[in-house]
Protein backbone atom coordinates (compact mmCIF):
# COMPACT_ATOMS: atom_id res chain seq x y z
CA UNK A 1 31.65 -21.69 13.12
CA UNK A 2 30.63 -25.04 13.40
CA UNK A 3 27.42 -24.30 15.48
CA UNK A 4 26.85 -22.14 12.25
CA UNK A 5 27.33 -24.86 9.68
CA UNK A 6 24.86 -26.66 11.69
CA UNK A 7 22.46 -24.35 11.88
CA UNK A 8 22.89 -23.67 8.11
CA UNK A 9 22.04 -26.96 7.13
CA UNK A 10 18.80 -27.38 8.91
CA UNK A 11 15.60 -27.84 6.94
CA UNK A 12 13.47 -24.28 5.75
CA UNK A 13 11.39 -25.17 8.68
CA UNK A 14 12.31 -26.55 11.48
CA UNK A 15 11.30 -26.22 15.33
CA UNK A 16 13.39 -24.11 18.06
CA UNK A 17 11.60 -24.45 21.58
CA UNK A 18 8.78 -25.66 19.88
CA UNK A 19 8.05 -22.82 17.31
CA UNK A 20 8.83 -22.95 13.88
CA UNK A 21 11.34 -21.32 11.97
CA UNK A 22 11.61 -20.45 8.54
CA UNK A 23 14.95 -19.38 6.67
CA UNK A 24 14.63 -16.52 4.51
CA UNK A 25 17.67 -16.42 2.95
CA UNK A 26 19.19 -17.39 -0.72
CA UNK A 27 22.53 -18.43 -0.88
CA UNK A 28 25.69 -16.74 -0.72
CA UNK A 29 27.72 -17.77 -4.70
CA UNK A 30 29.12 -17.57 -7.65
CA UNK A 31 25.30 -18.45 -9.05
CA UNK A 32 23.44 -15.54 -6.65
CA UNK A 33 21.66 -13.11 -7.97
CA UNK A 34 23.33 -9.79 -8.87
CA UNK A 35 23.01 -7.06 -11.30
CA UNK A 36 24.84 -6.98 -14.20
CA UNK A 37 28.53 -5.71 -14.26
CA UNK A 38 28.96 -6.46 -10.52
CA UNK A 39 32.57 -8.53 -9.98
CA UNK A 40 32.37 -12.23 -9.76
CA UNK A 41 31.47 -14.18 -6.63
CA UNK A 42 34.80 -15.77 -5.80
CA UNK A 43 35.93 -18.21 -2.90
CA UNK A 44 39.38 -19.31 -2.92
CA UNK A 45 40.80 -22.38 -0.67
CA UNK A 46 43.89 -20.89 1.65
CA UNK A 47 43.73 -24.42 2.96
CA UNK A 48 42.13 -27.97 2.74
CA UNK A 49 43.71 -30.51 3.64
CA UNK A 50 44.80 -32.63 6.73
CA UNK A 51 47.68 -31.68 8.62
CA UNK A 52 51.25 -32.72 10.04
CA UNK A 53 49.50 -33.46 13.64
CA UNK A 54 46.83 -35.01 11.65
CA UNK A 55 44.43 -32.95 11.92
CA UNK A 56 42.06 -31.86 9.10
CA UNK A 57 41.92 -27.67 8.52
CA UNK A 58 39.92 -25.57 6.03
CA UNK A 59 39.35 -22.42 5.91
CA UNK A 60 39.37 -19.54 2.54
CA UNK A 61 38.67 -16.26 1.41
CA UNK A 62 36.35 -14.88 -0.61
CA UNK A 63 34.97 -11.58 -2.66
CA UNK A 64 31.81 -10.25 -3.22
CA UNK A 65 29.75 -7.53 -4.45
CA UNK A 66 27.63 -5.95 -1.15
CA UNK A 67 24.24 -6.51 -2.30
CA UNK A 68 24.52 -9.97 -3.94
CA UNK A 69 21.41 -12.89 -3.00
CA UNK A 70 19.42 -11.52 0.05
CA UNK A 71 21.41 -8.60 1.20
CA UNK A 72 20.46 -5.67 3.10
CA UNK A 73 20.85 -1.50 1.67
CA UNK A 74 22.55 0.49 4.63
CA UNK A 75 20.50 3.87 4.65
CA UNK A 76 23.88 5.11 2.95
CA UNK A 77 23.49 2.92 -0.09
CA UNK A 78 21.18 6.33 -1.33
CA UNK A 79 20.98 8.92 0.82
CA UNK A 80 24.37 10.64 1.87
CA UNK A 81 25.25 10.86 5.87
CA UNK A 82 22.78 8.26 6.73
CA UNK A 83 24.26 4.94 8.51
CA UNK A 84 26.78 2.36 6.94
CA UNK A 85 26.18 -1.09 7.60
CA UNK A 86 28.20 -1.00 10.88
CA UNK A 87 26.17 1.97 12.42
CA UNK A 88 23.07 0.10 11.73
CA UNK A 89 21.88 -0.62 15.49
CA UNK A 90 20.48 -4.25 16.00
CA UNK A 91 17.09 -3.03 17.44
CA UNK A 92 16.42 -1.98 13.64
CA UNK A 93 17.06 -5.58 12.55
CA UNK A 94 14.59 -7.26 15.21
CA UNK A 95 10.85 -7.01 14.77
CA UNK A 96 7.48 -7.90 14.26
CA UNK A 97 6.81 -9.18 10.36
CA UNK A 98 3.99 -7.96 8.21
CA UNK A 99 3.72 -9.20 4.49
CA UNK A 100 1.63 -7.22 2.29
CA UNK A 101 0.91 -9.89 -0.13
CA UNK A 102 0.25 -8.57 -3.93
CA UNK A 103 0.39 -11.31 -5.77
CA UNK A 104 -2.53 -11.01 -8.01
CA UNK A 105 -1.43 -7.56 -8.80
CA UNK A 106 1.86 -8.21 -9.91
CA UNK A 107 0.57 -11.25 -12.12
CA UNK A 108 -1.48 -8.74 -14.06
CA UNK A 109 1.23 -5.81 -13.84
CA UNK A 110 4.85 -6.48 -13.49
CA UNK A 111 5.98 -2.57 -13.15
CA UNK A 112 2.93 -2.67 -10.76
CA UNK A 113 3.98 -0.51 -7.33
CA UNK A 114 2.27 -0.70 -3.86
CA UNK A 115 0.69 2.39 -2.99
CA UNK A 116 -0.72 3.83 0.12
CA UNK A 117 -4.45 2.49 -0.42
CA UNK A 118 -3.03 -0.54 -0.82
CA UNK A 119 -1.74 0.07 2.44
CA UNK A 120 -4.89 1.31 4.25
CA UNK A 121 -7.28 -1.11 2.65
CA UNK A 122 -4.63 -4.08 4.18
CA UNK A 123 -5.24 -2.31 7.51
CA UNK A 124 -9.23 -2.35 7.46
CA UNK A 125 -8.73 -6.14 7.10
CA UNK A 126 -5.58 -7.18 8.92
CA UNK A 127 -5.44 -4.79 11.81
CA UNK A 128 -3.09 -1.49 12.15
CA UNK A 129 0.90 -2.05 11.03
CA UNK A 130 2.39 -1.94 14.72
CA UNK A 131 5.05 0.33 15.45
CA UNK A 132 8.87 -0.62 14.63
CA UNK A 133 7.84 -3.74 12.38
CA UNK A 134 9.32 -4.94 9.74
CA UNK A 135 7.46 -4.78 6.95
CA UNK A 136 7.76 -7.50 3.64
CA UNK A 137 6.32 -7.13 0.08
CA UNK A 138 5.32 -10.47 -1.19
CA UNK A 139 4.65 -10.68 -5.06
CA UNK A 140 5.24 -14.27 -5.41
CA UNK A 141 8.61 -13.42 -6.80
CA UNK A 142 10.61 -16.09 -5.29
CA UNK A 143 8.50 -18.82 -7.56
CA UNK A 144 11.32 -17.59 -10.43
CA UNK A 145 14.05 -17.76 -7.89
CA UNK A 146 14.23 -21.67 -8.27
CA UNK A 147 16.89 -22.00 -11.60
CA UNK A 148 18.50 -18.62 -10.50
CA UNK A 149 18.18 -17.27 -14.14
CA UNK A 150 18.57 -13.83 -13.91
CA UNK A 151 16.36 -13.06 -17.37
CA UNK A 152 13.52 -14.46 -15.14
CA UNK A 153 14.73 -13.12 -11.75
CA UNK A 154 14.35 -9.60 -13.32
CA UNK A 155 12.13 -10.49 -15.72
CA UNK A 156 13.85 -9.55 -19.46
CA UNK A 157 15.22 -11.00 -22.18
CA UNK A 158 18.02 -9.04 -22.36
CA UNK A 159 19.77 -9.40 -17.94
CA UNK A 160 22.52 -7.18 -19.43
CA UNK A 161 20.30 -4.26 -20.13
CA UNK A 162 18.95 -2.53 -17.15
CA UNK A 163 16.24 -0.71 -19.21
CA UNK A 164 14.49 -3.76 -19.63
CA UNK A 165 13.91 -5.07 -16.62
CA UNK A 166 10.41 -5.53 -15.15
CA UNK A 167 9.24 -5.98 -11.76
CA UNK A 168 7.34 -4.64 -9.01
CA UNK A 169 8.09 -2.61 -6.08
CA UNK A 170 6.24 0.35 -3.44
CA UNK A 171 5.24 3.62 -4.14
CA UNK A 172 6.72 7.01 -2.72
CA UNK A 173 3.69 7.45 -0.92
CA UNK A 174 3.37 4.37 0.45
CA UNK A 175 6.84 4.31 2.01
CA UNK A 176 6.30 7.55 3.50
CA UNK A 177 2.97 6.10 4.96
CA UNK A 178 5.07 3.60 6.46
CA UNK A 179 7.89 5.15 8.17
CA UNK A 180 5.90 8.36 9.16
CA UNK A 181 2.28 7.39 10.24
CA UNK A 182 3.64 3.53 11.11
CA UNK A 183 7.12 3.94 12.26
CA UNK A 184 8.37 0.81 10.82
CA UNK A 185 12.10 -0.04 11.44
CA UNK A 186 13.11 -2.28 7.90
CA UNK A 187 11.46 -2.80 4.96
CA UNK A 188 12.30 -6.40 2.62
CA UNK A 189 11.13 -7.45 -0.75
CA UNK A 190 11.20 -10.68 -3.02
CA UNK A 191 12.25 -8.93 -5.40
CA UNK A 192 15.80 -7.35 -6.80
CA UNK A 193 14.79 -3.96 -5.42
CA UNK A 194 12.59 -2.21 -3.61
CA UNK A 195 11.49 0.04 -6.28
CA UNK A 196 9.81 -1.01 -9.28
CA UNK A 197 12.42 -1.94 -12.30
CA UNK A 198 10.86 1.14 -14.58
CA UNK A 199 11.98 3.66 -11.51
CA UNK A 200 13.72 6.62 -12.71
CA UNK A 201 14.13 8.37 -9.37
CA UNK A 202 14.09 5.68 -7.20
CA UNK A 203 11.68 7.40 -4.37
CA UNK A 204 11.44 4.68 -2.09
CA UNK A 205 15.27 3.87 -1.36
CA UNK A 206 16.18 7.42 -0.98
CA UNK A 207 12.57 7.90 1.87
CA UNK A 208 14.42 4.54 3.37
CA UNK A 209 17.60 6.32 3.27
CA UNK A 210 16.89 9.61 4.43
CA UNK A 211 14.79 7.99 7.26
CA UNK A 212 17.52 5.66 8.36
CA UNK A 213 15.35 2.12 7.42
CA UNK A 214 17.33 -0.87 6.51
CA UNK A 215 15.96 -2.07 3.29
CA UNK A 216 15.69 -6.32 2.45
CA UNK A 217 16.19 -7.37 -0.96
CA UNK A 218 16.07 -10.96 -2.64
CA UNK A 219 14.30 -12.17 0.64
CA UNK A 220 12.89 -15.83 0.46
CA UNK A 221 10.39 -17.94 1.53
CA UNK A 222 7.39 -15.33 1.63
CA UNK A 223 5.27 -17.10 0.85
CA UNK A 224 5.90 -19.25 4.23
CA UNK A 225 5.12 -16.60 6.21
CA UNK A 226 1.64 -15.66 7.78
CA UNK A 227 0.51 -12.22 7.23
CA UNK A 228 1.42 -11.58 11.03
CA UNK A 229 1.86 -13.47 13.73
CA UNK A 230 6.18 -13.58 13.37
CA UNK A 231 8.81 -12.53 14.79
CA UNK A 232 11.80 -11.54 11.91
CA UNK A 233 15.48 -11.39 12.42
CA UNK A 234 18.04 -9.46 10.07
CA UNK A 235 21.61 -11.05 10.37
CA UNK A 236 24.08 -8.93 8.41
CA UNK A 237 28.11 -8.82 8.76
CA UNK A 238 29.13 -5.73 11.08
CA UNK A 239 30.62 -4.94 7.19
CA UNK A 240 32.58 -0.89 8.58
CA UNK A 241 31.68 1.75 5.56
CA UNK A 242 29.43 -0.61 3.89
CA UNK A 243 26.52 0.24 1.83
CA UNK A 244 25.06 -3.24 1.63
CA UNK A 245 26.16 -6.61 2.84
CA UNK A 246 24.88 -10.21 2.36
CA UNK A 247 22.27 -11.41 5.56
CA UNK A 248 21.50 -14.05 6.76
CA UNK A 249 17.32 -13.59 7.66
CA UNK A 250 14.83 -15.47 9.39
CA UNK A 251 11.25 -15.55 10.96
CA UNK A 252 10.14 -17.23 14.05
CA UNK A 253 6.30 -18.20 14.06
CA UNK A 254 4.18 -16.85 17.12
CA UNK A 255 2.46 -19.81 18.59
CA UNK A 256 -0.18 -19.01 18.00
CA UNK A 257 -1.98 -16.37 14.97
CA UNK A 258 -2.24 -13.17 16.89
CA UNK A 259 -1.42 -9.49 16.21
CA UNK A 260 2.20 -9.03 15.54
CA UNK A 261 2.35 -6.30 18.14
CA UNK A 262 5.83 -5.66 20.07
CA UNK A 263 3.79 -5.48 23.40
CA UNK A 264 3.05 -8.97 22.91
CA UNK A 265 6.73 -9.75 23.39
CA UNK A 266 7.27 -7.41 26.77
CA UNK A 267 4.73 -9.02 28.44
CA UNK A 268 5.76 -12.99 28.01
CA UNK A 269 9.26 -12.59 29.18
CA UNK A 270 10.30 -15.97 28.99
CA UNK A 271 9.53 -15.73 24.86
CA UNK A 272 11.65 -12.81 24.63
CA UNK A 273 14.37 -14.28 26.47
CA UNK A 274 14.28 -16.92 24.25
CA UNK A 275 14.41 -15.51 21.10
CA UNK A 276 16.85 -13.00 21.97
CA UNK A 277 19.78 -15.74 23.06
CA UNK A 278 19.07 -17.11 19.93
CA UNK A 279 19.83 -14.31 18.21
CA UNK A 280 22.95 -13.93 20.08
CA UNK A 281 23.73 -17.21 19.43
CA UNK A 282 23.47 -16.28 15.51
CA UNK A 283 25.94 -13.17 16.26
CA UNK A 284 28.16 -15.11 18.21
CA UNK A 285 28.67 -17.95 15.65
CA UNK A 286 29.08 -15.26 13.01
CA UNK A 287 31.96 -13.11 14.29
């Protein structure tokens, strides 16, 4: 664990062989974001203290909710049969990152919802969405992230009414666009959920669900992120039966701006070696 804590600690960006790195995770706490009714966040010391050969030992345990701060939603979480979080294979949690930015739109509309035009219109100007990416919605969300006050996090008045809530999401058809025509392999938000707030069906989840995609919520730092040109890593707890558990997630920078294209990794060998006994190195350190 302590290669972990170390790694915890370092700065939102840093450099690993030379490439930058950028944490996109909030905080595991009692203060995390959650909906309303959820049990407490709660870590309790078993010990703390030095010991009779001197030695200093801590170590606790703790409860939480499954989809508190940036968590993933098993395919299970709304779609019966489909994988927990322990049947979740890691190929599905490593892959190129496309944001589809949309801030302007949700500034005018909070309820607003990505469709597929938005979609194809992003592709005339950015290039085709490769094949197994993983795709993030970026609606400058993580701006009210900062105090962690949930009225603004889901923007209300009222955080214990559900009803109220108001913020963006993506469309039915645009998630079917994207894992039927693009193949993606996860979807992430900055937001609370992947559907709008005003969703009475919730069409997106259960398409994710149905289709097997690992869904992102609460994700940080979007707005660090270039379009393409990343590589993105989903660390969750190997949590057996879960719907949901809290990740750790974070994006590697190509070096240099260039189609986020898995190709692009098979043919520099010594780059996917690298990142990949990193990522191992994350697993390792978690277990």
């Amino acid at each position: 664990m302590e290669n972990l804590a170390v790694l915890t600690m370092m700065a939102m960006c840093c450099c690993v062989n030379g490439k930058t790195i950028i944490d996109m995770s909030y905080e595991l706490g009692p203060n995390a974001t959650t909906w309303p009714n959820n049990p407490p966040f709660k870590l309790t010391p078993i010990a703390r203290g030095f010991q009779t050969g001197g030695f200093w030992l801590e170590y606790n345990w703790f409860t939480t909710d499954e989809h508190r701060s940036t968590h993933i939603d098993a395919p299970s979480h709304f779609f019966y049969g489909s994988q927990r979080v322990h049947q979740i294979p890691l190929e599905n949690l490593i892959g190129p990152g496309i944001v589809l930015r949309a801030h302007e739109e949700a500034k005018i509309n909070s309820d607003y919802a990505i469709n597929k035009d938005f979609i194809v219109n992003w592709e005339a100007k950015n290039g085709r969405i490769p094949e197994k990416a993983i795709v993030l919605l970026d609606f400058d969300w993580g701006k009210r992230y900062v105090n962690l006050d949930n009225n603004l996090i889901f923007n209300t008045e009222t955080y214990e009414n559900t009803s109220t809530y108001h913020f963006p999401g993506i469309a039915g058809d645009a998630m079917t666009y994207l894992v039927m025509e693009r193949h993606i392999i996860s979807i992430g938000t900055d937001t609370t959920s992947l559907d709008i707030a005003q969703t009475t069906d919730s069409p997106s989840h259960v398409i994710c669900g149905r289709n097997n995609i690992t869904i992102i919520e609460n994700v940080a730092n979007l707005d660090k992120l270039p379009i393409k040109g990343s590589t993105v890593f989903v660390a969750p707890m190997k949590l057996h039966g879960g719907s949901g558990v809290p990740v750790r997630v974070f994006a590697i920078l190509d070096e240099e701006p260039q189609t986020c294209n898995p190709s692009n990794m098979a043919n520099n060998p010594n780059r996917l070696s690298r990142i990949l006994l990193f990522f191992i190195f994350i697993i390792l350190n978690i277990n």
